[in-house]
PDB file of N, CA and C in Angstrom:
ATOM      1  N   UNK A   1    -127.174  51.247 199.047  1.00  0.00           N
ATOM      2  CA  UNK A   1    -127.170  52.620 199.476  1.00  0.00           C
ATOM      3  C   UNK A   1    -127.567  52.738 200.942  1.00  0.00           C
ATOM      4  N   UNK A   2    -128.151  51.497 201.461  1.00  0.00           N
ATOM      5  CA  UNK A   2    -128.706  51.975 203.005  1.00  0.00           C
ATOM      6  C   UNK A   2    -127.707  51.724 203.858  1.00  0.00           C
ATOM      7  N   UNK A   3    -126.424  50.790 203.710  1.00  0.00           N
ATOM      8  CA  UNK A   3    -125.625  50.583 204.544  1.00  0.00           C
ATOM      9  C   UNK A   3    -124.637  51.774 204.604  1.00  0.00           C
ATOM     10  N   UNK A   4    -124.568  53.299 203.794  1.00  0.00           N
ATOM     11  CA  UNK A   4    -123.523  54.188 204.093  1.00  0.00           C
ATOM     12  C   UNK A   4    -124.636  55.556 203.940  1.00  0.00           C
ATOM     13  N   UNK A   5    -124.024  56.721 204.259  1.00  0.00           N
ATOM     14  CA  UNK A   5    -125.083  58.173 204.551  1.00  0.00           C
ATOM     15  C   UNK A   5    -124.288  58.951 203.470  1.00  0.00           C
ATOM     16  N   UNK A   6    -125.969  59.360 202.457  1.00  0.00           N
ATOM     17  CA  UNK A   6    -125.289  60.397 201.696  1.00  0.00           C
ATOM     18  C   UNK A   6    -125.470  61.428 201.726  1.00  0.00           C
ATOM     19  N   UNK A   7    -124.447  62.638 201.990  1.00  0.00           N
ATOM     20  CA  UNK A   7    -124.672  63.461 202.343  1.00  0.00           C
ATOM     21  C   UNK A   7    -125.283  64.376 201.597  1.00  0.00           C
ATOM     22  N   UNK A   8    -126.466  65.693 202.504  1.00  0.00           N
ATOM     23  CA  UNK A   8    -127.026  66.281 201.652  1.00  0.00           C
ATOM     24  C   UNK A   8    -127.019  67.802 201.724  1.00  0.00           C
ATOM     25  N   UNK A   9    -126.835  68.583 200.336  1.00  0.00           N
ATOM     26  CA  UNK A   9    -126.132  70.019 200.722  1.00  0.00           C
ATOM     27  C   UNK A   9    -127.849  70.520 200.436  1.00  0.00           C
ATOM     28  N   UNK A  10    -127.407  72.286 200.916  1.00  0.00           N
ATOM     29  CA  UNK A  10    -128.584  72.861 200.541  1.00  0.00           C
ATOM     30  C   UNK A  10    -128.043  73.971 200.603  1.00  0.00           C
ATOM     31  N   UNK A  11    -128.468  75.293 199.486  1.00  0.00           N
ATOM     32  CA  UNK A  11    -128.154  76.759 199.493  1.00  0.00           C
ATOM     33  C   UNK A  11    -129.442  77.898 199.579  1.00  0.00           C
ATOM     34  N   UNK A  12    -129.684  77.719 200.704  1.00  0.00           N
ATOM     35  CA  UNK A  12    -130.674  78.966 200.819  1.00  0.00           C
ATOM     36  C   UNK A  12    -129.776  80.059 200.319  1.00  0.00           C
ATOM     37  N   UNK A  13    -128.680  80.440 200.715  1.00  0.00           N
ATOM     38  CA  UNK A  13    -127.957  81.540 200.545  1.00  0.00           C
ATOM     39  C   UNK A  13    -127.708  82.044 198.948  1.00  0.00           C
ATOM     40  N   UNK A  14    -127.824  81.207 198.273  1.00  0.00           N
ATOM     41  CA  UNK A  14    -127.858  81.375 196.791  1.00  0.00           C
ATOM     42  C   UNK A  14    -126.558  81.616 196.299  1.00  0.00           C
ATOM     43  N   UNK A  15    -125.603  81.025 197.015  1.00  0.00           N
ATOM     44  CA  UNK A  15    -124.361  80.700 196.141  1.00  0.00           C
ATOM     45  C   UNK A  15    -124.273  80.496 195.005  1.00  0.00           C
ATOM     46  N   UNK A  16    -123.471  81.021 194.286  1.00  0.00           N
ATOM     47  CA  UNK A  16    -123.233  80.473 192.768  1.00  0.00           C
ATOM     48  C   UNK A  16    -122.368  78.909 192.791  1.00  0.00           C
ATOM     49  N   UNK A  17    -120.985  78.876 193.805  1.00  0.00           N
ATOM     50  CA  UNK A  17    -120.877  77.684 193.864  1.00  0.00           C
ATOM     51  C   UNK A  17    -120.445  77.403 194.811  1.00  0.00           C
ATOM     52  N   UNK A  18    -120.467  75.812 195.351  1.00  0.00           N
ATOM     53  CA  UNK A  18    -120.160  75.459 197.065  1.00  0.00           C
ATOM     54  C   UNK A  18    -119.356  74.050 196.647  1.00  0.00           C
ATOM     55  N   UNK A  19    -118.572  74.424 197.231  1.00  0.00           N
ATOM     56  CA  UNK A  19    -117.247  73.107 197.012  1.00  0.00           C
ATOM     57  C   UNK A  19    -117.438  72.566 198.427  1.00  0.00           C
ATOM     58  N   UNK A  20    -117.669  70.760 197.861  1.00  0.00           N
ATOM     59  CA  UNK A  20    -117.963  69.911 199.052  1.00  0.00           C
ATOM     60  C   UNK A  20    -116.751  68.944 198.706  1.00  0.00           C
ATOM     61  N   UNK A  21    -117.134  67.918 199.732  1.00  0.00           N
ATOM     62  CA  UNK A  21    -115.799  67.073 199.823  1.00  0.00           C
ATOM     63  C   UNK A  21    -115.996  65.652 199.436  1.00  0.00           C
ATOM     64  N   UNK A  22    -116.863  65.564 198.544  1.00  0.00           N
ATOM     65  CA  UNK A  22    -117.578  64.236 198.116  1.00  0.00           C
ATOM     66  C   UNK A  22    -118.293  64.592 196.574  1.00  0.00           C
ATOM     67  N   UNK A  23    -118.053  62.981 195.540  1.00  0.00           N
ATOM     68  CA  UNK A  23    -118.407  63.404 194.445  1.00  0.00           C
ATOM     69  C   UNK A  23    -119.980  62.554 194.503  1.00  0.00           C
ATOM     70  N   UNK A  24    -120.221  61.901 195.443  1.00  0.00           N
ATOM     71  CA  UNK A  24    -121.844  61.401 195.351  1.00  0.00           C
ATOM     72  C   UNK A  24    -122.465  62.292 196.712  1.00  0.00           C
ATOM     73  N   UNK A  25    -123.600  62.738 196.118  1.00  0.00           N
ATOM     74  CA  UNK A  25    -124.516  63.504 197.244  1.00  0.00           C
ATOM     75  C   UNK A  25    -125.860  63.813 196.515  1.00  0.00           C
ATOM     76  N   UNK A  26    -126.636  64.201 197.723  1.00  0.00           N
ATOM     77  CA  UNK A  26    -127.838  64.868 197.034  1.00  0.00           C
ATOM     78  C   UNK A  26    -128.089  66.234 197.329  1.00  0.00           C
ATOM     79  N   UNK A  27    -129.000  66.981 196.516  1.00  0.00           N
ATOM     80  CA  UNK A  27    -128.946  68.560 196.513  1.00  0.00           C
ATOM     81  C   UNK A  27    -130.452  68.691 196.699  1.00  0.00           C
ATOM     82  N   UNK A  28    -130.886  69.488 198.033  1.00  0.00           N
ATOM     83  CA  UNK A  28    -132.261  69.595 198.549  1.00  0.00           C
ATOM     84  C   UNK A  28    -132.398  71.068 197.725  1.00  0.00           C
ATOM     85  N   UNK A  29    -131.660  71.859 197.372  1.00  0.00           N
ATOM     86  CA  UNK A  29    -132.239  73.545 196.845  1.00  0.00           C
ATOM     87  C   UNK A  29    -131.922  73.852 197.857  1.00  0.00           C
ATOM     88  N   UNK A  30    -132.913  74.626 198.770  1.00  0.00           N
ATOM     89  CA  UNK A  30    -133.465  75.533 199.721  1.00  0.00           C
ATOM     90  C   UNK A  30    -134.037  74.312 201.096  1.00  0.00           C
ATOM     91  N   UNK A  31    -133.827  75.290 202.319  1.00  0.00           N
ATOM     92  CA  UNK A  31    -134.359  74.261 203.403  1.00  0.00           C
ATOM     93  C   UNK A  31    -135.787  73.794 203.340  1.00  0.00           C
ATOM     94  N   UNK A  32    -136.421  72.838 203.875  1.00  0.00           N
ATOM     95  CA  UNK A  32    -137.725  72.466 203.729  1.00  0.00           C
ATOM     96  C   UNK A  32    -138.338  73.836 204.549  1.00  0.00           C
ATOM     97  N   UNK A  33    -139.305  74.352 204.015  1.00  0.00           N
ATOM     98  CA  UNK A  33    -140.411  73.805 203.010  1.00  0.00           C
ATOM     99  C   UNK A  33    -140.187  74.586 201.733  1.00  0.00           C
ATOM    100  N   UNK A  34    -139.172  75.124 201.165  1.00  0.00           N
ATOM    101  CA  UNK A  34    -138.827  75.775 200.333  1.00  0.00           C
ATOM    102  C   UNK A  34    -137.689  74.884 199.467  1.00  0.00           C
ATOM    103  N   UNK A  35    -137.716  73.661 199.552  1.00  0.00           N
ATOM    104  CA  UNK A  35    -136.755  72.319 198.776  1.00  0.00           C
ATOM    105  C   UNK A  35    -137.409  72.448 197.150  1.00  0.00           C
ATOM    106  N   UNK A  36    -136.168  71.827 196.262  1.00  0.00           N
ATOM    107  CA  UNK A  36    -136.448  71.162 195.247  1.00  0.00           C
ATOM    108  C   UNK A  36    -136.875  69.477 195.499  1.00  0.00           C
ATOM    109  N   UNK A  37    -136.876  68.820 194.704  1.00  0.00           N
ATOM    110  CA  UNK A  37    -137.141  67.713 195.025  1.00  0.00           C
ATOM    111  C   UNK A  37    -135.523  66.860 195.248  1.00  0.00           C
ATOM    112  N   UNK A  38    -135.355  66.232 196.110  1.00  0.00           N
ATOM    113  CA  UNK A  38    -133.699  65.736 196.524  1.00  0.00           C
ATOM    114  C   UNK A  38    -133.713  65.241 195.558  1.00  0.00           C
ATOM    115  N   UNK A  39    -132.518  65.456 195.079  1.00  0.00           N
ATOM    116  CA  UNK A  39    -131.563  64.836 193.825  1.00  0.00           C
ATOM    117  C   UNK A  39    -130.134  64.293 193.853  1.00  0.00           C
ATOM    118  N   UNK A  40    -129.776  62.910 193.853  1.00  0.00           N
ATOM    119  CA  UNK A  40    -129.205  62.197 193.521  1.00  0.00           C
ATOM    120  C   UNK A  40    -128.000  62.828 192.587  1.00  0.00           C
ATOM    121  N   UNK A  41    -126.795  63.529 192.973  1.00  0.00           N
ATOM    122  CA  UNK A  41    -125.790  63.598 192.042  1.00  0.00           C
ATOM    123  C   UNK A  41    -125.031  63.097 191.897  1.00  0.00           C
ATOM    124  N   UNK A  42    -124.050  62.355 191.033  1.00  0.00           N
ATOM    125  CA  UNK A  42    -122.593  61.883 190.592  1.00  0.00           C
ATOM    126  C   UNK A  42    -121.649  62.543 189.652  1.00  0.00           C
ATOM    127  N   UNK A  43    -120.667  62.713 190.462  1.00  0.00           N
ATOM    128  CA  UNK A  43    -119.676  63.923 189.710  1.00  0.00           C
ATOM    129  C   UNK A  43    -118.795  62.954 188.581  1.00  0.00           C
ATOM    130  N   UNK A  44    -118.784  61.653 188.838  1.00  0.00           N
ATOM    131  CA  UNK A  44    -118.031  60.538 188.086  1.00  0.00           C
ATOM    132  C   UNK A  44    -116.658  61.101 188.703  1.00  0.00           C
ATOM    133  N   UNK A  45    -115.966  60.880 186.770  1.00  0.00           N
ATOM    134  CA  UNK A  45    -114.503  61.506 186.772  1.00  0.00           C
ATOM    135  C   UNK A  45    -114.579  63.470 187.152  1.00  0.00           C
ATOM    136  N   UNK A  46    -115.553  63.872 187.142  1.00  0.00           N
ATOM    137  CA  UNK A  46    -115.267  65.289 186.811  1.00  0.00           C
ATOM    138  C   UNK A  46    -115.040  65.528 188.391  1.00  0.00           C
ATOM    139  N   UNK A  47    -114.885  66.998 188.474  1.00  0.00           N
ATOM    140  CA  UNK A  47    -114.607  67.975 189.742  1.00  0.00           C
ATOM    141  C   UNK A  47    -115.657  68.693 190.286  1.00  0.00           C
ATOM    142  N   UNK A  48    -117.077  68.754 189.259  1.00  0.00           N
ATOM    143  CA  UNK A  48    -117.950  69.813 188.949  1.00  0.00           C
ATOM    144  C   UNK A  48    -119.098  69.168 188.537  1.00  0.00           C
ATOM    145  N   UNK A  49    -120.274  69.782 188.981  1.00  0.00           N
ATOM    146  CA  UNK A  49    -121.657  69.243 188.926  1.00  0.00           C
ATOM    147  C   UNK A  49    -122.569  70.058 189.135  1.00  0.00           C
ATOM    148  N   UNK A  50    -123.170  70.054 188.191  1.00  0.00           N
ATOM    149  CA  UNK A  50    -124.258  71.520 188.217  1.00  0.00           C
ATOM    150  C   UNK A  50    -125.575  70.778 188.817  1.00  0.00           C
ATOM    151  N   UNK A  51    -126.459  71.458 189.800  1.00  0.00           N
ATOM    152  CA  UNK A  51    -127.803  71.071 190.141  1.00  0.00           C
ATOM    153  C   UNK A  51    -128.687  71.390 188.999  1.00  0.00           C
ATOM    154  N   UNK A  52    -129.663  70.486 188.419  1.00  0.00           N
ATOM    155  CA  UNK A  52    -130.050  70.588 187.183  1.00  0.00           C
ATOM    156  C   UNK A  52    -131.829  71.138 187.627  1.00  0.00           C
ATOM    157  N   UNK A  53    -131.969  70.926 188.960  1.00  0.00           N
ATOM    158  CA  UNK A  53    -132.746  71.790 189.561  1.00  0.00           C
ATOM    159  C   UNK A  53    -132.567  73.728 189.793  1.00  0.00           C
ATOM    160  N   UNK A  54    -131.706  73.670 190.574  1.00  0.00           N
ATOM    161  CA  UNK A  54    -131.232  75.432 190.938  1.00  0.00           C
ATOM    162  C   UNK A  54    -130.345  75.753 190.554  1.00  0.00           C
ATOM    163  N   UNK A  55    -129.480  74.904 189.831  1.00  0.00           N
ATOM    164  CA  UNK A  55    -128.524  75.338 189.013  1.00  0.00           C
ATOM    165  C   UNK A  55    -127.390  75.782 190.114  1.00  0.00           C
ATOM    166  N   UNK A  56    -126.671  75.131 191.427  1.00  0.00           N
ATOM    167  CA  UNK A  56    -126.007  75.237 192.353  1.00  0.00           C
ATOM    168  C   UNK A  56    -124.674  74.319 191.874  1.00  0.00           C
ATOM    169  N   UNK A  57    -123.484  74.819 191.194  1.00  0.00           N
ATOM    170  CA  UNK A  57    -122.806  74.686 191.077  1.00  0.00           C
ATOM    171  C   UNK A  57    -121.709  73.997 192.152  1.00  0.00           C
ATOM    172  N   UNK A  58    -121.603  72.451 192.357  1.00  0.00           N
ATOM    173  CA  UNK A  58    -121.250  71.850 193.356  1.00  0.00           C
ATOM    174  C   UNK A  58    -119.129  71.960 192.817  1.00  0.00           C
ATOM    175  N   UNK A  59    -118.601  71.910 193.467  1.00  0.00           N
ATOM    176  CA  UNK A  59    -116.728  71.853 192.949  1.00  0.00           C
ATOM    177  C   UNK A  59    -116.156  71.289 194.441  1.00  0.00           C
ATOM    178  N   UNK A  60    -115.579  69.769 193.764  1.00  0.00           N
ATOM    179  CA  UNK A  60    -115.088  68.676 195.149  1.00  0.00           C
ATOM    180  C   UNK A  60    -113.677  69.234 195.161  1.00  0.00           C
ATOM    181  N   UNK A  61    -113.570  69.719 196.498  1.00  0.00           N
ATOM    182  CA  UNK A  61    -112.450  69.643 197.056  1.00  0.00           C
ATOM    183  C   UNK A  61    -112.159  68.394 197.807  1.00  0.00           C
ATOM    184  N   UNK A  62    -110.897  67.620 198.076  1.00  0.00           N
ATOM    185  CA  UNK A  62    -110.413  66.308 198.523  1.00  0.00           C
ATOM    186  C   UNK A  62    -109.854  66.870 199.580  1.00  0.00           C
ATOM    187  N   UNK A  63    -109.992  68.335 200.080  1.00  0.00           N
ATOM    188  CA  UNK A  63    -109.371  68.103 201.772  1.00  0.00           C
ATOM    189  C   UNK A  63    -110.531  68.799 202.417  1.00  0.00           C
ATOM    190  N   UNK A  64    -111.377  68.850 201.947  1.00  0.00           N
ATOM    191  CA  UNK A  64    -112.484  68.610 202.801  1.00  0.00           C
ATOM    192  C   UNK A  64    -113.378  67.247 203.463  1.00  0.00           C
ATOM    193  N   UNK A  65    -114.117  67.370 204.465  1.00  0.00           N
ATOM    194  CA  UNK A  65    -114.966  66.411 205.031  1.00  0.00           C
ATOM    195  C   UNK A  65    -116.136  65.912 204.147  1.00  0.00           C
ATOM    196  N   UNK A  66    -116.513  65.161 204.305  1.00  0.00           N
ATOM    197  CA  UNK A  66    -118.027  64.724 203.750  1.00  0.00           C
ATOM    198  C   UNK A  66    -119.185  65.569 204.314  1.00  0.00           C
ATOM    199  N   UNK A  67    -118.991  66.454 205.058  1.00  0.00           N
ATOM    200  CA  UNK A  67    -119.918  66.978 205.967  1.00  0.00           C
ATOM    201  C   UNK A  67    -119.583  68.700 205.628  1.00  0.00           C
ATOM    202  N   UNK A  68    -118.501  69.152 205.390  1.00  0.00           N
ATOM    203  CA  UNK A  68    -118.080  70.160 205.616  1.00  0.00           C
ATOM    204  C   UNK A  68    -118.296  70.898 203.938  1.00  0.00           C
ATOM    205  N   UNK A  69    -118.058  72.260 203.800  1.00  0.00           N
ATOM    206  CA  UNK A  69    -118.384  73.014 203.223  1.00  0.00           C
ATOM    207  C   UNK A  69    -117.983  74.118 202.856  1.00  0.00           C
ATOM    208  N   UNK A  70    -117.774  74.849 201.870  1.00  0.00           N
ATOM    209  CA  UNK A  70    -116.799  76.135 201.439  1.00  0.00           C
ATOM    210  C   UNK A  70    -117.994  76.902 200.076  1.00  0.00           C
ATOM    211  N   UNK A  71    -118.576  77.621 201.082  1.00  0.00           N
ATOM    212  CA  UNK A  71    -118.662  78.626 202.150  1.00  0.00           C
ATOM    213  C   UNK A  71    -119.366  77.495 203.231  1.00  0.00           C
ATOM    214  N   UNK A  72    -119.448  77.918 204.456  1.00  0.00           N
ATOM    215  CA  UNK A  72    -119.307  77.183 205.428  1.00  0.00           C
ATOM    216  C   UNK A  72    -120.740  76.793 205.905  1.00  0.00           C
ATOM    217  N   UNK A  73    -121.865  75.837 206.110  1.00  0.00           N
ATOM    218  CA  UNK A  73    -123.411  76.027 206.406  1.00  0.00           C
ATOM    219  C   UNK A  73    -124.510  75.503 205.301  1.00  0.00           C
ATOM    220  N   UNK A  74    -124.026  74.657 204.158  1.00  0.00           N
ATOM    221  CA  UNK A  74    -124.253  74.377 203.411  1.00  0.00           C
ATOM    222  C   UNK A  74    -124.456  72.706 203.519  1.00  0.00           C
ATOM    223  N   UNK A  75    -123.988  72.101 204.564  1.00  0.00           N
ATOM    224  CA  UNK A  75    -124.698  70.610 204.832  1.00  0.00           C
ATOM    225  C   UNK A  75    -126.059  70.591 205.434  1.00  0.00           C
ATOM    226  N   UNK A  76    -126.759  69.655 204.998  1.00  0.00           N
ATOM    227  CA  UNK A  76    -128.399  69.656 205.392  1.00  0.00           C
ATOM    228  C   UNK A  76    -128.893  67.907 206.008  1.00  0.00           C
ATOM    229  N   UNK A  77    -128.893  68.300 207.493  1.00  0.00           N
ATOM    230  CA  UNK A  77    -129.469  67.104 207.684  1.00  0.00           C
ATOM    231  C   UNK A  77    -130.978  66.814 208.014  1.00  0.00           C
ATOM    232  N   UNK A  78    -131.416  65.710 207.906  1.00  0.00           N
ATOM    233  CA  UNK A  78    -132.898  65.241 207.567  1.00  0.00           C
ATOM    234  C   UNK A  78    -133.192  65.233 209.337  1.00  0.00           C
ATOM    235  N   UNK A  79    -134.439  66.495 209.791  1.00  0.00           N
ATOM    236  CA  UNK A  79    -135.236  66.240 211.095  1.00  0.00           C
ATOM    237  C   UNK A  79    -135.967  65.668 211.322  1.00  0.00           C
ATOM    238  N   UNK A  80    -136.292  64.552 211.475  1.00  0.00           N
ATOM    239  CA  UNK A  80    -137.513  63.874 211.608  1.00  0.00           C
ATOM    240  C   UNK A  80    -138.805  64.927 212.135  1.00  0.00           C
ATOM    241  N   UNK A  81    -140.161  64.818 211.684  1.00  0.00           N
ATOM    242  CA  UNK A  81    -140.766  66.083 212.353  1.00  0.00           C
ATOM    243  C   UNK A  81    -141.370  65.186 213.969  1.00  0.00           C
TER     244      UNK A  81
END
């Protein structure tokens, strides 16, 4: 896992669901300091992956980026403090 970056979403906005472009990722909740604890998802064969934390309904689109997002603001990267 350390040789590739997995990407990590987050919904302050409280989407019901955010279609990313990747079926492995992790789901922070809310921005720090208001996070769940990061979680590790795999969509496998499916399309769809519920956060079993906030219940953020993830749906992979394949012409999206690994980075990118529908609704748009929903990738979360790690700041070092």
């Amino acid at each position: 896992m350390a040789d590739h970056h997995i990407p990590h979403f987050q919904n302050d906005a409280g989407h019901t669901a955010i279609e990313i472009g990747v079926k492995e990722f992790l789901c922070v909740g809310a921005n720090p300091p208001f996070d769940h604890p990061h979680v590790f998802l795999d969509m496998g064969a499916d399309d769809e992956k519920v956060c079993p934390y906030c219940s953020t309904l993830y749906k992979f689109n394949p012409t999206l980026d690994a980075a990118d997002t529908v609704p748009a603001g929903c990738a979360w990267e790690y700041q070092a403090a």
